[in-house]
PDB file of N, CA and C in Angstrom:
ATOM      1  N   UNK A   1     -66.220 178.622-105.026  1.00  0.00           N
ATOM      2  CA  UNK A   1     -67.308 177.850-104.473  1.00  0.00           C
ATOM      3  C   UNK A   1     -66.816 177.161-103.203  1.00  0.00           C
ATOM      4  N   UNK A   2     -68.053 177.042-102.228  1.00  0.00           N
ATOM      5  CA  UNK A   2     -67.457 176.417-101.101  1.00  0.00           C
ATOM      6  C   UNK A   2     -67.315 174.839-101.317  1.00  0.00           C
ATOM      7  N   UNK A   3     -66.867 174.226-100.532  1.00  0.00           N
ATOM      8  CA  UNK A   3     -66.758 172.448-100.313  1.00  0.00           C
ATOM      9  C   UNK A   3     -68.726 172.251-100.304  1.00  0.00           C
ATOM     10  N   UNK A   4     -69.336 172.855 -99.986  1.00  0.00           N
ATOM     11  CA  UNK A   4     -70.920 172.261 -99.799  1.00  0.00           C
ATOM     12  C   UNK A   4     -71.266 172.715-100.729  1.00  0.00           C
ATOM     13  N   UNK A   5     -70.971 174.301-101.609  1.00  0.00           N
ATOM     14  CA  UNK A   5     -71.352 174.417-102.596  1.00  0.00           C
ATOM     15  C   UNK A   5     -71.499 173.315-104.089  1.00  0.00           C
ATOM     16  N   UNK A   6     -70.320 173.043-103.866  1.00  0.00           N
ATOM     17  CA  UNK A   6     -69.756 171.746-104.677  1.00  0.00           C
ATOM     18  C   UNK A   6     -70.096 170.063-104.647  1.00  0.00           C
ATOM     19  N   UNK A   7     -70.086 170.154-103.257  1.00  0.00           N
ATOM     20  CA  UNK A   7     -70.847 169.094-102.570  1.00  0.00           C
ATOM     21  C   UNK A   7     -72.529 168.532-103.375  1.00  0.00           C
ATOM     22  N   UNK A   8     -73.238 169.624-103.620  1.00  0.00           N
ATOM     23  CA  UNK A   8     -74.623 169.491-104.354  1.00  0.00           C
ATOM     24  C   UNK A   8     -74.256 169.654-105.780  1.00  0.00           C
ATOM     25  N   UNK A   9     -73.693 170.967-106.195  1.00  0.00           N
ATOM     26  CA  UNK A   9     -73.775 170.771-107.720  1.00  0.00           C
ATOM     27  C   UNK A   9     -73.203 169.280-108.291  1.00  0.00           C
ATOM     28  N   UNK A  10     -71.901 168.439-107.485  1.00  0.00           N
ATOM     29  CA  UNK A  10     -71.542 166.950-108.324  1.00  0.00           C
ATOM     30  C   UNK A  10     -72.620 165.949-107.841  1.00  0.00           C
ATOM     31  N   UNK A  11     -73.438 166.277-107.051  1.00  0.00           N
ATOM     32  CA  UNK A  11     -74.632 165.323-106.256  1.00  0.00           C
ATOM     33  C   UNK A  11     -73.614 164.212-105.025  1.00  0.00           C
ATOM     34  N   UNK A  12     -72.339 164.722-104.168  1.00  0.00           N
ATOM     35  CA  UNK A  12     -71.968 164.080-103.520  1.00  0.00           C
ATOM     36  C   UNK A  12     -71.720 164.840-102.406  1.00  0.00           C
ATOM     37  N   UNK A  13     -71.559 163.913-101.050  1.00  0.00           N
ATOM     38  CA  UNK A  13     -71.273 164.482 -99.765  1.00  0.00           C
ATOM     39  C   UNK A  13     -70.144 165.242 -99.651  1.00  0.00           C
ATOM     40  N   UNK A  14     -70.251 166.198 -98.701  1.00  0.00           N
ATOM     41  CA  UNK A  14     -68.763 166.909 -98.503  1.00  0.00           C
ATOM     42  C   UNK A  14     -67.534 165.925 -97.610  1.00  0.00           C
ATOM     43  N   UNK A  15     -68.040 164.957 -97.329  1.00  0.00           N
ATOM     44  CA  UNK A  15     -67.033 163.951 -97.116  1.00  0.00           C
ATOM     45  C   UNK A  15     -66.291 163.443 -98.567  1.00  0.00           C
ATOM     46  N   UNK A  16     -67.191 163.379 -99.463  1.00  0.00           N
ATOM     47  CA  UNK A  16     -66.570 162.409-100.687  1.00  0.00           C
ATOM     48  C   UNK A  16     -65.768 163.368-100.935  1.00  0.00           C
ATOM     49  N   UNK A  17     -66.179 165.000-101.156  1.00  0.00           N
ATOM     50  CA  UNK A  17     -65.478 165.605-101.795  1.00  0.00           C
ATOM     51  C   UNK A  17     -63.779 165.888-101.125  1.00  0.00           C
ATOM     52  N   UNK A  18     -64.099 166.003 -99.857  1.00  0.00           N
ATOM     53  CA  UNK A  18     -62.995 166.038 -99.163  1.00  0.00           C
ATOM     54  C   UNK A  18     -61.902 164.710 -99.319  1.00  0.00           C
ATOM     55  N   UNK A  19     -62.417 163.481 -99.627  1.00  0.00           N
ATOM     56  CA  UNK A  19     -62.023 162.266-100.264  1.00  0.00           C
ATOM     57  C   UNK A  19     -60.901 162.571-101.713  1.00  0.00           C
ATOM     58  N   UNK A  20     -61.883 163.004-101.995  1.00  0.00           N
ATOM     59  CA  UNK A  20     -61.268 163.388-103.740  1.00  0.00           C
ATOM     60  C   UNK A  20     -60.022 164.696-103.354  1.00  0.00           C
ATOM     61  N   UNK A  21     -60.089 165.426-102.710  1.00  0.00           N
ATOM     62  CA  UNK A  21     -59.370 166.107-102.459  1.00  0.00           C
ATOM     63  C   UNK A  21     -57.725 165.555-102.052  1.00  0.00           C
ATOM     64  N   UNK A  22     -57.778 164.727-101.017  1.00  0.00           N
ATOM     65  CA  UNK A  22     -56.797 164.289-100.638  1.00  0.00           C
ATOM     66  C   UNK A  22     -56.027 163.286-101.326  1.00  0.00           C
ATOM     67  N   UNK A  23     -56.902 162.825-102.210  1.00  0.00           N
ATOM     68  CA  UNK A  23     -56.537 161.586-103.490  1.00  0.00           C
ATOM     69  C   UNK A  23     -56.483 162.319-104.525  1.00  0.00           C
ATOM     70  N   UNK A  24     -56.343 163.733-105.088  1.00  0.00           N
ATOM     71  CA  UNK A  24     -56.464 164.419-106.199  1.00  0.00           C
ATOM     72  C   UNK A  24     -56.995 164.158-107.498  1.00  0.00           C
ATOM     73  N   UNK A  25     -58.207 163.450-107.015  1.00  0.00           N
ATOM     74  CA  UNK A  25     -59.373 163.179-107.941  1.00  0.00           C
ATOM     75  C   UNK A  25     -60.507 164.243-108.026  1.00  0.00           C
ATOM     76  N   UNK A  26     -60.763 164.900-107.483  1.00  0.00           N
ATOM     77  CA  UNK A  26     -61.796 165.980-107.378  1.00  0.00           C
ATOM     78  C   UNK A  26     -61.061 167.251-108.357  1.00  0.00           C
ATOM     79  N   UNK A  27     -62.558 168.245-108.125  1.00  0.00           N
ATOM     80  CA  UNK A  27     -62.359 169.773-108.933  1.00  0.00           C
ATOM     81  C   UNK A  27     -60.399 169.908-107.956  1.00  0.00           C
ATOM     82  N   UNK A  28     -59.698 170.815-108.919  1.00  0.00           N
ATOM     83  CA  UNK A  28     -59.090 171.606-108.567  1.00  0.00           C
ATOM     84  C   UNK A  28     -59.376 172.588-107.875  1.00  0.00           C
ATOM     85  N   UNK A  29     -58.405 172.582-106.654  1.00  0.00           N
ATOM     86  CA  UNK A  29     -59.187 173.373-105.318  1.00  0.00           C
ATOM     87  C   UNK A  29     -57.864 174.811-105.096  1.00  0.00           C
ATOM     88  N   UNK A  30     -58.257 175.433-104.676  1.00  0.00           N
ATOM     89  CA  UNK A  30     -57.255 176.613-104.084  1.00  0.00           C
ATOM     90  C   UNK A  30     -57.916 177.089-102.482  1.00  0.00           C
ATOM     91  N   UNK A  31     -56.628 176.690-101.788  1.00  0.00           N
ATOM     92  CA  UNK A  31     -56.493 177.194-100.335  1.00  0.00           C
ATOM     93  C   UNK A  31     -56.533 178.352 -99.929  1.00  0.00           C
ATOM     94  N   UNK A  32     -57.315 178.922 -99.646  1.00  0.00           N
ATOM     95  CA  UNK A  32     -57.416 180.711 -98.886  1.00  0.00           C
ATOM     96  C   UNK A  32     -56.827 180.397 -97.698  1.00  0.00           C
ATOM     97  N   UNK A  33     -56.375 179.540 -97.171  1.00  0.00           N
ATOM     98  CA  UNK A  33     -55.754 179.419 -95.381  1.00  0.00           C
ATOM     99  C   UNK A  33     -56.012 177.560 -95.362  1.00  0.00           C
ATOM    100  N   UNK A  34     -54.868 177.225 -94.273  1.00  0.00           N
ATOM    101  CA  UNK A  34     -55.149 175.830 -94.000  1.00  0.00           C
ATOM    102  C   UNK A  34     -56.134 175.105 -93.870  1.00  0.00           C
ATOM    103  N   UNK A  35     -57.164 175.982 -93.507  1.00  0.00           N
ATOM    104  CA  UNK A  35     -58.888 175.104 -93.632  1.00  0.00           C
ATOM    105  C   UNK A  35     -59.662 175.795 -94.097  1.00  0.00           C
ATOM    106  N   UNK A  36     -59.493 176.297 -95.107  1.00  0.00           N
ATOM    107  CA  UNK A  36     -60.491 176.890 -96.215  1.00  0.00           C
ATOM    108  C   UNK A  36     -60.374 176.780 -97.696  1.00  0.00           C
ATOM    109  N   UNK A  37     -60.903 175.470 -97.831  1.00  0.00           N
ATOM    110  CA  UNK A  37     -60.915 175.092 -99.492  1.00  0.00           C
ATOM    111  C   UNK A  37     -61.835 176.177-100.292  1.00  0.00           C
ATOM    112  N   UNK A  38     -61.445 176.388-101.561  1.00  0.00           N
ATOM    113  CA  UNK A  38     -62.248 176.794-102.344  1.00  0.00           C
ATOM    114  C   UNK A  38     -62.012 176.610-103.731  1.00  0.00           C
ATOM    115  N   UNK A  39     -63.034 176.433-104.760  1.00  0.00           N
ATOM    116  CA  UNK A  39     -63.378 175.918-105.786  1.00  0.00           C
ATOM    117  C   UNK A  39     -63.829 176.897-106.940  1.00  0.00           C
ATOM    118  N   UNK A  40     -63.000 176.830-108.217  1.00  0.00           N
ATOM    119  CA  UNK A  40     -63.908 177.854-109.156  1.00  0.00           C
ATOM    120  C   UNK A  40     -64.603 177.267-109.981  1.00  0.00           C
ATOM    121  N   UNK A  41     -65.623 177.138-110.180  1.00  0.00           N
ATOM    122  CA  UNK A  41     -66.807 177.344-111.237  1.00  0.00           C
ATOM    123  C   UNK A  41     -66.358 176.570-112.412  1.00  0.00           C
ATOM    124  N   UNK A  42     -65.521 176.406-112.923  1.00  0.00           N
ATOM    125  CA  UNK A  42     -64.777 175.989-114.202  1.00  0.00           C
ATOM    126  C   UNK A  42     -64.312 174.842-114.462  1.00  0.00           C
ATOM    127  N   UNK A  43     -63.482 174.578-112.802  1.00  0.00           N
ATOM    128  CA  UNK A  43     -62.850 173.632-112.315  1.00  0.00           C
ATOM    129  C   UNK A  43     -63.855 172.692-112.056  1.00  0.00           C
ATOM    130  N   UNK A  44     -65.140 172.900-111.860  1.00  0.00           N
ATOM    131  CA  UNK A  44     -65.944 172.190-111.269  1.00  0.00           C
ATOM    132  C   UNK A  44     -66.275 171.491-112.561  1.00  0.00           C
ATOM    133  N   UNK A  45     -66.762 172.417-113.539  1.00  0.00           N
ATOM    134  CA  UNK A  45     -67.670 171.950-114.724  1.00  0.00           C
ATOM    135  C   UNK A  45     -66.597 171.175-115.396  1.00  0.00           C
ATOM    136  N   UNK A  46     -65.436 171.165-115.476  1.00  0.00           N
ATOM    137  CA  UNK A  46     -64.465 170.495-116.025  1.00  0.00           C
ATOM    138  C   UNK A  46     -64.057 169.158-115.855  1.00  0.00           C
ATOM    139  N   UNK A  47     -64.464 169.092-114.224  1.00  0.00           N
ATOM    140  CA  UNK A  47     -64.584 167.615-113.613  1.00  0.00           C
ATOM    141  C   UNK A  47     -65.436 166.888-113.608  1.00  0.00           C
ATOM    142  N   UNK A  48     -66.693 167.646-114.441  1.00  0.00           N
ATOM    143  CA  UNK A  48     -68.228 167.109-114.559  1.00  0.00           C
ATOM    144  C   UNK A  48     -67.739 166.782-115.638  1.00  0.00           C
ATOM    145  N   UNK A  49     -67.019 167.518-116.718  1.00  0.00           N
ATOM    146  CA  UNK A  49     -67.319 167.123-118.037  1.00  0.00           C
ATOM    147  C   UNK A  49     -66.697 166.092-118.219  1.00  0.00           C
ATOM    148  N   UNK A  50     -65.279 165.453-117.393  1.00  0.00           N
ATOM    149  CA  UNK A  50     -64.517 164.690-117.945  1.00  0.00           C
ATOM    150  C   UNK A  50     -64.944 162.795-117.183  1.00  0.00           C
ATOM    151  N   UNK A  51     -65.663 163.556-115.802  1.00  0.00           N
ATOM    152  CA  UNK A  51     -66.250 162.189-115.569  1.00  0.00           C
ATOM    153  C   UNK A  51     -67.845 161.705-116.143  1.00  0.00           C
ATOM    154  N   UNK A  52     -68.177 162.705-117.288  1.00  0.00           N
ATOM    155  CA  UNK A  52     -68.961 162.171-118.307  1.00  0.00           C
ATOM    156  C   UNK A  52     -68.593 161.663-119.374  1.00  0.00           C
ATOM    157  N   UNK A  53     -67.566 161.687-119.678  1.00  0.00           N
ATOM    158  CA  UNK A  53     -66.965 161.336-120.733  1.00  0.00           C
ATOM    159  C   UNK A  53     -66.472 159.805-120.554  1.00  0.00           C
TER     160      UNK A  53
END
């Protein structure tokens, strides 16, 4: 998933997410190249599930 993809499914800006990124609070991300974040599906729902909890 992209950074905007992700951006809507947690209901936050791609600034926050980029936030969480650098503070390693966000989904677990994997780098395709120095400026290309990307996100799997799993990782995402995993970070949903645990900041529902």
């Amino acid at each position: 998933m992209t950074t905007n993809e992700v951006a809507r499914a947690v209901q936050v800006s791609p600034s926050t997410l980029c936030r969480w990124r650098q503070s390693g609070e966000g989904p677990r991300v994997t780098w395709l190249s120095p400026f290309i974040p990307r996100y799997r599906q799993e990782d995402v729902d995993a970070r949903l599930k645990k900041a529902a909890a």
